[in-house]
Structures are given as structure tokens and as C-alpha cells.
PDB file of N, CA and C in Angstrom:
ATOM      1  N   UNK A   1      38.583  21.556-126.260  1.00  0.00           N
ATOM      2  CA  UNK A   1      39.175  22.846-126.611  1.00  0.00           C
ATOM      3  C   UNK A   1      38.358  23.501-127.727  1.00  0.00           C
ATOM      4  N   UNK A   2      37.943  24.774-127.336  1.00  0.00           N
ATOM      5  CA  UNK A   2      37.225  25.179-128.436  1.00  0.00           C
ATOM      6  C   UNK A   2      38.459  26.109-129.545  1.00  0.00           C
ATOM      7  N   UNK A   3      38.019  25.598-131.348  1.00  0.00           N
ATOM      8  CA  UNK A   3      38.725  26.375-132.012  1.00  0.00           C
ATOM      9  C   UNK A   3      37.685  25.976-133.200  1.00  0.00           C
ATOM     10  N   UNK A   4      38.014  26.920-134.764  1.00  0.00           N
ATOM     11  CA  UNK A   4      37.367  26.878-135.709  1.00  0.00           C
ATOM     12  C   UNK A   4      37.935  25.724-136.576  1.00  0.00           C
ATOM     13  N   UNK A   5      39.132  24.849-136.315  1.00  0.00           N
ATOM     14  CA  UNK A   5      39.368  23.910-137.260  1.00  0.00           C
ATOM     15  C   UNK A   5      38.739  23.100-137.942  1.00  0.00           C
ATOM     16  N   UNK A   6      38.601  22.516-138.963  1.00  0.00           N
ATOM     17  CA  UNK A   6      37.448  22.068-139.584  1.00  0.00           C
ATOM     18  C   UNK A   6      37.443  20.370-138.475  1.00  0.00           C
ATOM     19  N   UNK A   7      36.527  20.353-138.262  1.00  0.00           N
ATOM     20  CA  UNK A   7      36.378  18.527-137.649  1.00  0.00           C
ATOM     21  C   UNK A   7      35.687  17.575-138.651  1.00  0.00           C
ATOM     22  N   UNK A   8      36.118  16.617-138.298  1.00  0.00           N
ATOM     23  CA  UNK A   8      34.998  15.396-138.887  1.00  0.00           C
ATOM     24  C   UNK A   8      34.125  15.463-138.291  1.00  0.00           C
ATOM     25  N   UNK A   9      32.428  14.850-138.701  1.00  0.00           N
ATOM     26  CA  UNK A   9      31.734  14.847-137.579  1.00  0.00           C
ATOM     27  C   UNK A   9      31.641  13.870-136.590  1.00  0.00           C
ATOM     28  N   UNK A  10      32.506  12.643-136.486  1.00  0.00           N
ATOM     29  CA  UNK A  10      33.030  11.728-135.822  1.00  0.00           C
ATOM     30  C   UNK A  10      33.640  12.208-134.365  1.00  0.00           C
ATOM     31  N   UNK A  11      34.664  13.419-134.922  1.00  0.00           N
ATOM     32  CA  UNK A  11      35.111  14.391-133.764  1.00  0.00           C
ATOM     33  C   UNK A  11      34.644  14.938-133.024  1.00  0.00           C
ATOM     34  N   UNK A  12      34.022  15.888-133.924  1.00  0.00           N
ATOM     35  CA  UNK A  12      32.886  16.589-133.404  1.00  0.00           C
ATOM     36  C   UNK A  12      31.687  15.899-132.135  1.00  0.00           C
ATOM     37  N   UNK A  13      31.491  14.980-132.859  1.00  0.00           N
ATOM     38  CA  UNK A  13      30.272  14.206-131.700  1.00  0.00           C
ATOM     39  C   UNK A  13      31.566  13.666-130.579  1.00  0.00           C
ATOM     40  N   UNK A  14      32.475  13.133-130.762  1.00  0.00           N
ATOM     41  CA  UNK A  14      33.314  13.017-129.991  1.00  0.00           C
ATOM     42  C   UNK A  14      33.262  14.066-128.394  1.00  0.00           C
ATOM     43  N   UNK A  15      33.751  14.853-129.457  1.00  0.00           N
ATOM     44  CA  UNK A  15      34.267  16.235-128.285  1.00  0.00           C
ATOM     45  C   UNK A  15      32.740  16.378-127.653  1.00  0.00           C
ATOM     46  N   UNK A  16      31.614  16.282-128.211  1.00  0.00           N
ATOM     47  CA  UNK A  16      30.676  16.933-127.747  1.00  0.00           C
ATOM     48  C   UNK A  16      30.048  16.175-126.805  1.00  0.00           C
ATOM     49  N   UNK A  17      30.107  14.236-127.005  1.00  0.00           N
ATOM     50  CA  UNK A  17      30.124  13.597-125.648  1.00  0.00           C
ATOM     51  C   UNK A  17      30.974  13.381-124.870  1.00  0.00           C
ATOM     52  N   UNK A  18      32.338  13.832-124.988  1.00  0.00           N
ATOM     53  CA  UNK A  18      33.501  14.035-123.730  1.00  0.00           C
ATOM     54  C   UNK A  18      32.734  15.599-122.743  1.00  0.00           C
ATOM     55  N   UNK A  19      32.553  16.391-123.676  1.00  0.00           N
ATOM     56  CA  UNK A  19      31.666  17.648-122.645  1.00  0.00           C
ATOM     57  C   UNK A  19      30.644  17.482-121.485  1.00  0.00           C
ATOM     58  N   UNK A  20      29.737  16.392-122.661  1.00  0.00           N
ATOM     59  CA  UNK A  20      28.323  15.826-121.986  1.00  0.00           C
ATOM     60  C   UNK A  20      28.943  15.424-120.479  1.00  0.00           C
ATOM     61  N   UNK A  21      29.797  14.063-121.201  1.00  0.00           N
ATOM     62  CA  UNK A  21      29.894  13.042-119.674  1.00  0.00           C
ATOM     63  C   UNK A  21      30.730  13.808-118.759  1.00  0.00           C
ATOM     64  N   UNK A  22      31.817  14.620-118.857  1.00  0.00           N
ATOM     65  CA  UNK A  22      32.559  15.555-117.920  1.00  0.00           C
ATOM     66  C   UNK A  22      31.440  16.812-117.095  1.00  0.00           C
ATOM     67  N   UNK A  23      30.013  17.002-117.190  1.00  0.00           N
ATOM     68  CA  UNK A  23      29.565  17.861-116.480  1.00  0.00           C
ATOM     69  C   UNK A  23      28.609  16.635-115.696  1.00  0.00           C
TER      70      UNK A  23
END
């Protein structure tokens, strides 16, 4: 979900390899 909340960067890389592996 994209929003401006602040993330950890734990999250962040999180969310950003749930994106990766889902395409």
C-alpha cells in the first residue's frame, strides 16, 4: 500500500521485496 507514513527501513525493504516477488 502506498502512503507517506514514516517506515523503518526494515519495512520499507520489506514492502519493497513483497512488490519484487509479487510481479
Amino acid at each position: 500500500r502506498m502512503n507517506d507514513l514514516p517506515m523503518s527501513p526494515d519495512k520499507i525493504l520489506e514492502a519493497l521485496w513483497a512488490k519484487e516477488a509479487s510481479n
